[in-house]
C-alpha atoms as a PDB file:
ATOM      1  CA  UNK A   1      17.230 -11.123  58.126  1.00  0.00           C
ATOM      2  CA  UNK A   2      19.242  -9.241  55.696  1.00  0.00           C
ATOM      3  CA  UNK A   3      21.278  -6.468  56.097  1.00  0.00           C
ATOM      4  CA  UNK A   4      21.880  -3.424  54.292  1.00  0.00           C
ATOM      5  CA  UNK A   5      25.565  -1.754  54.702  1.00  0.00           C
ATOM      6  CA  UNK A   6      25.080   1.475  52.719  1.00  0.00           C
ATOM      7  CA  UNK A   7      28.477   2.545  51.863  1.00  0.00           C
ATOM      8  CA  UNK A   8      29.680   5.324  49.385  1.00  0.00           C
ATOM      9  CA  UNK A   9      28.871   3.020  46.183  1.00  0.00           C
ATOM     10  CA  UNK A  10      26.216   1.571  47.217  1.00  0.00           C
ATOM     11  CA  UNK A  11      24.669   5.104  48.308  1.00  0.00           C
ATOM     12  CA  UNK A  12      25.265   6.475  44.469  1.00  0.00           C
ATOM     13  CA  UNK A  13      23.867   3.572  42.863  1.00  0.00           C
ATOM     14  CA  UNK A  14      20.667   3.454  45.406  1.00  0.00           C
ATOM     15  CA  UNK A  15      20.458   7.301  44.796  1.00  0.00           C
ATOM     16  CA  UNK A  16      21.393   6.835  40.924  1.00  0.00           C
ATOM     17  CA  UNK A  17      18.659   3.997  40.479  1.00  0.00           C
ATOM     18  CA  UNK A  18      15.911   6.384  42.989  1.00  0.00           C
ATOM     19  CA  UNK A  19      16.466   9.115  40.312  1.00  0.00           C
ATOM     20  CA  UNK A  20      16.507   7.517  36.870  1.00  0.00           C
ATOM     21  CA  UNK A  21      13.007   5.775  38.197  1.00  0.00           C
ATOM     22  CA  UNK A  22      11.857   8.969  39.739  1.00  0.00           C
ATOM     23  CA  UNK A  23      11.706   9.081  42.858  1.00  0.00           C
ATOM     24  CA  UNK A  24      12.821  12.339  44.440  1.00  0.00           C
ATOM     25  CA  UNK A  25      10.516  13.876  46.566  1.00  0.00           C
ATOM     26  CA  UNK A  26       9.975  10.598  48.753  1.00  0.00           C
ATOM     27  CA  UNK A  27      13.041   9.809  49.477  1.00  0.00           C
ATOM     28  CA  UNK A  28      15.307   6.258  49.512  1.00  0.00           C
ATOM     29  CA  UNK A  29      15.316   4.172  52.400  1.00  0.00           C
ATOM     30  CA  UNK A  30      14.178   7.084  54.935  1.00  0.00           C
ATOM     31  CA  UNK A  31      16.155   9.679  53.679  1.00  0.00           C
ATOM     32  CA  UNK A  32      14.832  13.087  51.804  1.00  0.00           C
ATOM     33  CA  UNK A  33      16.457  14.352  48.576  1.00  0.00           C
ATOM     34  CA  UNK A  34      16.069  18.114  48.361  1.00  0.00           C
ATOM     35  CA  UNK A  35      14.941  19.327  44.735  1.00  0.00           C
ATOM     36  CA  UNK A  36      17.555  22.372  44.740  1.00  0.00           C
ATOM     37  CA  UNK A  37      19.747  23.877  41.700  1.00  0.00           C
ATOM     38  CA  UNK A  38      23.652  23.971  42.323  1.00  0.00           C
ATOM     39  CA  UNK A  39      23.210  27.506  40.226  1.00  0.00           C
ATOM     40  CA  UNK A  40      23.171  28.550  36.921  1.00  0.00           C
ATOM     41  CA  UNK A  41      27.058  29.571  35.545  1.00  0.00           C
ATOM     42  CA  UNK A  42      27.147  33.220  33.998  1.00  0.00           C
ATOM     43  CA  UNK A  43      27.958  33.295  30.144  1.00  0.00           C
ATOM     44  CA  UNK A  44      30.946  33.264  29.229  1.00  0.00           C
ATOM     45  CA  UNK A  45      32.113  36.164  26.053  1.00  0.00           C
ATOM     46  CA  UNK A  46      33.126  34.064  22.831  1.00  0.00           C
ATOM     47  CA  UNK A  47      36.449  34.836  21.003  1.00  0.00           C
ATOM     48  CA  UNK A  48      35.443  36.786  18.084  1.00  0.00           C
ATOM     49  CA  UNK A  49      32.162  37.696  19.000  1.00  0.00           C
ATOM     50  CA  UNK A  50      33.270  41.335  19.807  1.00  0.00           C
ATOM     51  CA  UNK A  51      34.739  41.887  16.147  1.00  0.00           C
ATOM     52  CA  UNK A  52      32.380  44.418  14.414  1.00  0.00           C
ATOM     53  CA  UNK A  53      30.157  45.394  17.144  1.00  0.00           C
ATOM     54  CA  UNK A  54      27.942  48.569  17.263  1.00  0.00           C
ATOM     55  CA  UNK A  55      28.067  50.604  20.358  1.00  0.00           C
ATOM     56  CA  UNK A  56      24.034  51.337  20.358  1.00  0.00           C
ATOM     57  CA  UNK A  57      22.711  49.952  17.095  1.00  0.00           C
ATOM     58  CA  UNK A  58      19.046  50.687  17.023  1.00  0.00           C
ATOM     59  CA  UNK A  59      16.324  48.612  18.550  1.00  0.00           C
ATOM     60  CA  UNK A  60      14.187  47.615  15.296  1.00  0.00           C
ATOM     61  CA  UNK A  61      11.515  45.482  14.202  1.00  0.00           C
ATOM     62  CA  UNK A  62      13.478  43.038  11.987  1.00  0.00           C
ATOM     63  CA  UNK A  63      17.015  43.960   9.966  1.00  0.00           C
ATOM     64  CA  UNK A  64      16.588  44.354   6.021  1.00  0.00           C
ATOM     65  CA  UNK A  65      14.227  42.283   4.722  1.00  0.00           C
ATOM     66  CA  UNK A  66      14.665  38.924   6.821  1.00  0.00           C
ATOM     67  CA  UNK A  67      13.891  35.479   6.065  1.00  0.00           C
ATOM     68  CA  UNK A  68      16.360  34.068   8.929  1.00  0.00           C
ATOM     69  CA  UNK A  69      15.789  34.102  12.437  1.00  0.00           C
ATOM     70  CA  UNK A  70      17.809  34.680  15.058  1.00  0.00           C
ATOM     71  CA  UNK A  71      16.565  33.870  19.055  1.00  0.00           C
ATOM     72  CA  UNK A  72      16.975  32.613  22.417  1.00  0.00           C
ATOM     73  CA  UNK A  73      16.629  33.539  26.203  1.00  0.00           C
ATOM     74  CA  UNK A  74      18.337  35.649  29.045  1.00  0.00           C
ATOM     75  CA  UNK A  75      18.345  34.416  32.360  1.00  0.00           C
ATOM     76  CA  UNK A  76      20.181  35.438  35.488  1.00  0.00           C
ATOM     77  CA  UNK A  77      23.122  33.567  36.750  1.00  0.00           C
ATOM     78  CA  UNK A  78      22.448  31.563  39.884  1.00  0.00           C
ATOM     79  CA  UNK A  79      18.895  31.160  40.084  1.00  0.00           C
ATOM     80  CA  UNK A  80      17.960  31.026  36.146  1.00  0.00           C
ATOM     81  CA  UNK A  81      15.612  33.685  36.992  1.00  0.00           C
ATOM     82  CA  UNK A  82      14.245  35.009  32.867  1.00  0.00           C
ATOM     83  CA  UNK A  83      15.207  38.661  32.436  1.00  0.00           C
ATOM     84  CA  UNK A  84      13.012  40.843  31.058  1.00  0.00           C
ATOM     85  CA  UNK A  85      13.325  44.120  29.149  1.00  0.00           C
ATOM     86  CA  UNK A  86      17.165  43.167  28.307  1.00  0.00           C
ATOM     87  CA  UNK A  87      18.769  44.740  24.987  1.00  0.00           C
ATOM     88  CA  UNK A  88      20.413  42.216  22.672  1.00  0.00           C
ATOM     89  CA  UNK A  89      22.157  43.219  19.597  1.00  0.00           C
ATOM     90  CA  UNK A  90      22.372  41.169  16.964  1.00  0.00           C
ATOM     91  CA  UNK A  91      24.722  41.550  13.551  1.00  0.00           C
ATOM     92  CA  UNK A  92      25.800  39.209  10.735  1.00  0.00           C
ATOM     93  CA  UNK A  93      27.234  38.457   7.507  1.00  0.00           C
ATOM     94  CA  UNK A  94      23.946  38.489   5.147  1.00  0.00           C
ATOM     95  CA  UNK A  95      22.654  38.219   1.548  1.00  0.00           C
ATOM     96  CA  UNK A  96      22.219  41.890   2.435  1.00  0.00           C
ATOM     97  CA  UNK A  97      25.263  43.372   3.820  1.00  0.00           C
ATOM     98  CA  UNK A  98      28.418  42.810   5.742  1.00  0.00           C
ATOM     99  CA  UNK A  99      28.731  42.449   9.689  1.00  0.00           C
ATOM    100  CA  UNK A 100      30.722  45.509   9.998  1.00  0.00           C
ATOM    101  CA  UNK A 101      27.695  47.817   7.941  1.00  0.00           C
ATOM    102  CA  UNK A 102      25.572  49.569   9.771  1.00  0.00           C
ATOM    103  CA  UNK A 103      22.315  48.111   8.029  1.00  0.00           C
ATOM    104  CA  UNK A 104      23.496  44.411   9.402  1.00  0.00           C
ATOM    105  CA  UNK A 105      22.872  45.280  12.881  1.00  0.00           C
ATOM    106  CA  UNK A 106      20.086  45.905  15.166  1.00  0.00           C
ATOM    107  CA  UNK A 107      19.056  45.508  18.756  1.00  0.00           C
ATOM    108  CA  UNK A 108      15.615  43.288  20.426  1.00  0.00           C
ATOM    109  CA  UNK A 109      14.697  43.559  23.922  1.00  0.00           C
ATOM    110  CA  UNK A 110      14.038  40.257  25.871  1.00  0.00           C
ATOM    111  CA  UNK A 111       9.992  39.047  26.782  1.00  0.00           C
ATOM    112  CA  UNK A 112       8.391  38.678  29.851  1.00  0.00           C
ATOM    113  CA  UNK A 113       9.690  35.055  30.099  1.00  0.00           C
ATOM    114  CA  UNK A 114      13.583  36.425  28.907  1.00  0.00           C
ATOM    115  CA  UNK A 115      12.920  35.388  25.373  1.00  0.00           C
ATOM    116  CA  UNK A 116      13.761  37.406  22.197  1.00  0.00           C
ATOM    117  CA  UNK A 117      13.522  36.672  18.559  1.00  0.00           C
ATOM    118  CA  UNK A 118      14.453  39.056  15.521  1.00  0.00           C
ATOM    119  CA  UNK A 119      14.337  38.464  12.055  1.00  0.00           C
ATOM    120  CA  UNK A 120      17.380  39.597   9.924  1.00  0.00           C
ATOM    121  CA  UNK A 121      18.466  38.535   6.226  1.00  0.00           C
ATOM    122  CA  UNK A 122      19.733  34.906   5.553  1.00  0.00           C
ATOM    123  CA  UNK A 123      23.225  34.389   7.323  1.00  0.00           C
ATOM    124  CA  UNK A 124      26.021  33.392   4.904  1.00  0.00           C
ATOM    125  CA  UNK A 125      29.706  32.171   5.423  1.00  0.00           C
ATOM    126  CA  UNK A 126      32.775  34.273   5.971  1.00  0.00           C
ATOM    127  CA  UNK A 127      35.844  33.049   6.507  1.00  0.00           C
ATOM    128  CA  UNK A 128      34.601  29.524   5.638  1.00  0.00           C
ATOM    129  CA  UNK A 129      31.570  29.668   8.243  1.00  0.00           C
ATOM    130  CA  UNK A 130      27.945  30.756   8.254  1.00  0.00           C
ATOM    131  CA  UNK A 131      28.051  32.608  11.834  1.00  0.00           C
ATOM    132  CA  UNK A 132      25.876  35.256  13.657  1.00  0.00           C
ATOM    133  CA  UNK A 133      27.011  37.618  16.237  1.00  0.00           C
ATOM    134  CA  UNK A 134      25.377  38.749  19.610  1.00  0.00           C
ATOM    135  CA  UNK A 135      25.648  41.244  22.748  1.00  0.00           C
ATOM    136  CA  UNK A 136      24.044  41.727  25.685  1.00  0.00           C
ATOM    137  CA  UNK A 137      25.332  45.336  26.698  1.00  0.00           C
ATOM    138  CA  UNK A 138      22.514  46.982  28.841  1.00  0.00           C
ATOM    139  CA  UNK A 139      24.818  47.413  31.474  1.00  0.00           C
ATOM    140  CA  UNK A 140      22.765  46.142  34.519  1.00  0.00           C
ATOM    141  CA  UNK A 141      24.726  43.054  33.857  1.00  0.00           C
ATOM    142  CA  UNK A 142      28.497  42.128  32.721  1.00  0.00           C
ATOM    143  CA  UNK A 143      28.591  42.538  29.335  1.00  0.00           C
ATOM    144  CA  UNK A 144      28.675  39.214  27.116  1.00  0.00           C
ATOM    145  CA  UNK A 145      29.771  38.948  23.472  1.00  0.00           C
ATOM    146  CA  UNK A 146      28.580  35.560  21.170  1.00  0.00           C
ATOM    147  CA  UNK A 147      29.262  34.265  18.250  1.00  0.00           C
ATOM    148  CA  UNK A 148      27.485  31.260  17.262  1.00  0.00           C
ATOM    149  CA  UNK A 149      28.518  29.100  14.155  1.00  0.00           C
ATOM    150  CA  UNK A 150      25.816  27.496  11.645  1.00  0.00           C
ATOM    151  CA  UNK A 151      26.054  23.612  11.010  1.00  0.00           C
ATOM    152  CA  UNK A 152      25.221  24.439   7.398  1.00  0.00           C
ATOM    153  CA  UNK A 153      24.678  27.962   5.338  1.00  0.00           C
ATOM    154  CA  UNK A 154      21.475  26.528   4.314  1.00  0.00           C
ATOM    155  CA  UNK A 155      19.639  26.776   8.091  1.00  0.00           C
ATOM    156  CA  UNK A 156      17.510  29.136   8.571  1.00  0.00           C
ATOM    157  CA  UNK A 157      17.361  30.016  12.286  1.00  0.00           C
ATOM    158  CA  UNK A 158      20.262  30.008  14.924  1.00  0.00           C
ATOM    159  CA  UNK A 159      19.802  29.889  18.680  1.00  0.00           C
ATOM    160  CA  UNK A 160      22.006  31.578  21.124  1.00  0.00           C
ATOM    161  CA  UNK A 161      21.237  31.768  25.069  1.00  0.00           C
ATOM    162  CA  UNK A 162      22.711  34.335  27.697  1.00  0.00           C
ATOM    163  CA  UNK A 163      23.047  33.570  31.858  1.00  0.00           C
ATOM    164  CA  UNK A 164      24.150  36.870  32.720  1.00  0.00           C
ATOM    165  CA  UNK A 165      25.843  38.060  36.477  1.00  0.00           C
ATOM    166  CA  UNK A 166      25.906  41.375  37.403  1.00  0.00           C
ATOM    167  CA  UNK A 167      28.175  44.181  36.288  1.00  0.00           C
END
């Protein structure tokens, strides 16, 4: 007969083993593993992603002529819940203005599944680096300020995502 001690290692590598195979809803050796999220940590505001924002910039279409697009999701801290309906302005150094001019900014509101996409002009660099600039500041939730950098001037989309905990 052979006997099983299940001590602290031996637990994480039975448990580490049951979930790289897949088992999870079964269970190892008797026990059940609950499928449950440890929460989803609110956004934090980037440094510099603040400078040149528009209190209210205008919800639009698509900003100058586009060609570049900018998009990404909204969820709700904790549970990852998508928000819909949420305002998310967007501005940028572009082939057609500067981030602090009025025609480089405009605002999207967030799908049914917490998704929002907007066309704008092609990003370029400023101080050294292609970078876009986004708020969430409906005020249901704590306002949250990004500023995502480009790998290379030459991409033509940029992604940025918000978790957002209220105000």
């Amino acid at each position: 007969m052979t006997t099983i001690l299940f001590n602290r290692r031996n637990l994480l590598a039975v448990g580490g083993s049951a979930l790289a195979s897949g088992v999870l809803t079964t269970g190892v050796a008797g026990f059940l593993l609950p499928a449950r999220a440890d929460g989803l940590a609110p956004t934090e505001s980037m440094s510099g992603g603040a400078n040149n924002y528009r209190k209210g910039a205008p919800t639009v279409e698509r900003i100058g002529k586009g060609g570049f697009w900018m998009s990404g999701t909204v969820r709700r801290a904790g549970d990852g819940a998508p928000l819909a309906g949420q305002r998310i302005q967007i501005w940028a150094h572009t082939v057609e203005g500067q981030e602090h001019e009025p025609q480089s900014h405009g605002a999207t509101l967030t799908d049914k599944d917490g998704k929002f996409r907007l066309e704008m002009p092609q990003i370029i660099p400023i101080f050294g680096q292609p970078h876009g600039h986004l708020a969430y500041d409906s005020g249901e939730f704590k306002t949250v300020f990004l500023r995502p950098v480009m790998k290379s001037a030459k991409e033509t989309s940029l992604e940025a995502h918000f978790v957002l905990q209220p105000a």
